[in-house]
Protein backbone atom coordinates (compact mmCIF):
# COMPACT_ATOMS: atom_id res chain seq x y z
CA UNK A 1 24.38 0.97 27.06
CA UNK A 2 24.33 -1.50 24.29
CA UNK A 3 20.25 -0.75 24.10
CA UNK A 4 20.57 2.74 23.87
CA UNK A 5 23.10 2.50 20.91
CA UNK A 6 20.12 0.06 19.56
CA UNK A 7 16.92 2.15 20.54
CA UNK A 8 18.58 5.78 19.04
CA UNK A 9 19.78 3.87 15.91
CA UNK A 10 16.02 2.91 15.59
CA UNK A 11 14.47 6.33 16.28
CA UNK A 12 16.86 8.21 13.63
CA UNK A 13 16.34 5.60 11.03
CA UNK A 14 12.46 5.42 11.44
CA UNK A 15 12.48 9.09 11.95
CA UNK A 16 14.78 9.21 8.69
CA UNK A 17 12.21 7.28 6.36
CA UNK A 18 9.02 9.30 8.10
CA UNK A 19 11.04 12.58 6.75
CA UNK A 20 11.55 10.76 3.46
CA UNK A 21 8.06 9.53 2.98
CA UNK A 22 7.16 12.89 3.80
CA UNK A 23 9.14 14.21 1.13
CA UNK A 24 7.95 12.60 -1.15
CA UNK A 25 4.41 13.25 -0.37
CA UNK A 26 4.98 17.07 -1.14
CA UNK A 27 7.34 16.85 -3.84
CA UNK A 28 6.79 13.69 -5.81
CA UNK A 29 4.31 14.71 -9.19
CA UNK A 30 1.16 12.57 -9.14
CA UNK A 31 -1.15 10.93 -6.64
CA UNK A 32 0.13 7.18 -7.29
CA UNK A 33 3.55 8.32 -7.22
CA UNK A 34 3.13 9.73 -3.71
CA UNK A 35 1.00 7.22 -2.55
CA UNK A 36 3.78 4.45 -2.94
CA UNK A 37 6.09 7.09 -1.19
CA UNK A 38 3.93 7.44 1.71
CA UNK A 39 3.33 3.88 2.21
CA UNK A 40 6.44 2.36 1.59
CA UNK A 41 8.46 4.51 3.47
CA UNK A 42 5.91 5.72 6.08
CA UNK A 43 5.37 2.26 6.91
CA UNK A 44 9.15 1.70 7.43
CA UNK A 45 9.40 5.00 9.34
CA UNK A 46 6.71 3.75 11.85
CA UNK A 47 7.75 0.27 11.89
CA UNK A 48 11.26 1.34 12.91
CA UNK A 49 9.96 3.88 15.42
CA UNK A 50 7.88 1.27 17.25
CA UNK A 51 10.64 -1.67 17.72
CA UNK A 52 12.20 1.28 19.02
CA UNK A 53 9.36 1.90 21.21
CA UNK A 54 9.21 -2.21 22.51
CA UNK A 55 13.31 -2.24 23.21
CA UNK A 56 12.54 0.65 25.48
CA UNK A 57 9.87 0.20 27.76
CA UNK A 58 11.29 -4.06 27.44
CA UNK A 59 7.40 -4.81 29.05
CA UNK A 60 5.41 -7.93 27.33
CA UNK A 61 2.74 -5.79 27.01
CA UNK A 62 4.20 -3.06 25.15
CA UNK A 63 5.71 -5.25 22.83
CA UNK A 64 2.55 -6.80 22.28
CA UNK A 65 0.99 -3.38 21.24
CA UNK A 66 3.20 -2.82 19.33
CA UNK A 67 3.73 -5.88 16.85
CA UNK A 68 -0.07 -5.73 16.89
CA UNK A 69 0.28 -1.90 15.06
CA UNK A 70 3.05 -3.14 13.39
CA UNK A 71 1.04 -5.88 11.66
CA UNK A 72 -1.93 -3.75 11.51
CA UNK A 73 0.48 -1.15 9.55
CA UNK A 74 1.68 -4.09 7.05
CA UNK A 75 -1.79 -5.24 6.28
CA UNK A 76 -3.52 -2.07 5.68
CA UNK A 77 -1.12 0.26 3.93
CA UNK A 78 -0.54 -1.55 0.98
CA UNK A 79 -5.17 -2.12 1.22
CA UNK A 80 -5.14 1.87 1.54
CA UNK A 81 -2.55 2.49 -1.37
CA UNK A 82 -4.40 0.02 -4.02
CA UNK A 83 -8.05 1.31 -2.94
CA UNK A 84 -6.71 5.32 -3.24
CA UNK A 85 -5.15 4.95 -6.63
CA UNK A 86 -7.88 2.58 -7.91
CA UNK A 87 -10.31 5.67 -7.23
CA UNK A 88 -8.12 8.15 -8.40
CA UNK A 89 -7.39 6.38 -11.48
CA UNK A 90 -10.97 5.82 -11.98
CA UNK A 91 -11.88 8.81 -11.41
CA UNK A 92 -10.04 10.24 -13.63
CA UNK A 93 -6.92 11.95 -11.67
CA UNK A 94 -4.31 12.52 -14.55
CA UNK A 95 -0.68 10.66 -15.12
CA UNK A 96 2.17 12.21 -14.58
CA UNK A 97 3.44 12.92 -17.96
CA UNK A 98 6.69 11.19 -17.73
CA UNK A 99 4.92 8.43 -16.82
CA UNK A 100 5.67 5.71 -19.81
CA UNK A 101 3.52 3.11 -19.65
CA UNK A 102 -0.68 3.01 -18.47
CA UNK A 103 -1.31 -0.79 -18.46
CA UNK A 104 -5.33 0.10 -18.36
CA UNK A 105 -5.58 2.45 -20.87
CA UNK A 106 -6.34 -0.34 -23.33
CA UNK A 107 -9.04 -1.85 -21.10
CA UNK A 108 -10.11 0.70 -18.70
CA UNK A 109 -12.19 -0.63 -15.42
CA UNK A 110 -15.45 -1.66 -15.73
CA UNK A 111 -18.35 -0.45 -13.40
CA UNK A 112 -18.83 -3.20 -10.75
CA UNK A 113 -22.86 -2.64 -11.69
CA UNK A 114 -21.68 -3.14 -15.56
CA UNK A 115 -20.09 -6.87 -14.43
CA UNK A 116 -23.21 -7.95 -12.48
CA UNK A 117 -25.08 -7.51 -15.48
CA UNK A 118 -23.05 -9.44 -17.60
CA UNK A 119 -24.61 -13.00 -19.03
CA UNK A 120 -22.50 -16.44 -18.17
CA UNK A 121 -20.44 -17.70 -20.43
CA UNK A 122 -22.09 -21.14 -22.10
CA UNK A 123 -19.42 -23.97 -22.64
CA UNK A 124 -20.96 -25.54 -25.62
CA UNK A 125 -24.08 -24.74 -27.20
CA UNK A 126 -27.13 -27.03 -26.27
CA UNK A 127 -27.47 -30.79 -27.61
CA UNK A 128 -23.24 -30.89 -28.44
CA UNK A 129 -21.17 -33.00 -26.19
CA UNK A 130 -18.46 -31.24 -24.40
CA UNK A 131 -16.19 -33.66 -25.44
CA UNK A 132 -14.36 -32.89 -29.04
């Protein structure tokens, strides 16, 4: 009885932040705006609907499965989200305009060809000690 409560508590509150992260995808104004919406709560939503998921079916394998998604979920969302917005910033996908601050607008990205090329840096010039 107790489990049920439990289980269905789960289920509305993953299904809750699914509909939120949702929401935000289609209303939310710029890419890296909705891509911390969708991962954020998207993760949460699926997280929540998967213990759900284990309590039910109670079987060591299930449960297995499922903190195996659950950690695959954690470790690749936030890989996904960084990669997406990289490109899109790179590429050139525009701010929101109430968006106040663009930390690399100052130094935008190099290439990663452009860094390859690049000479290392020389600690002290030839015949000097390294020592002051």
């Amino acid at each position: 009885m107790i489990a049920d409560i439990v289980i269905a508590l789960l289920l509305v509150l993953g299904a809750f932040f699914a509909f939120v992260a949702a929401l935000g995808v289609a209303r939310l104004p710029d890419v890296f705006i909705r891509m911390h919406a969708s991962t954020k709560a998207g993760t949460l939503g699926a997280g929540l609907i998967l213990a759900a998921v284990a309590l039910f079916f109670g079987e060591a394998a299930v449960t297995a499965r499922v903190f195996a998604i659950i950690a695959f979920l954690l470790i690749t969302a936030p890989i996904g989200a960084h990669i997406i917005g990289r490109a899109a910033y790179r590429t050139g996908v525009p701010l929101w305009s109430g968006s106040v601050v663009d930390e690399w607008a100052a130094r935008p990205p190099e290439p990663v060809a452009a860094q390859a090329l690049e000479k290392p840096e020389t600690r002290h010039a030839p015949g000097q000690n390294a020592r002051p």
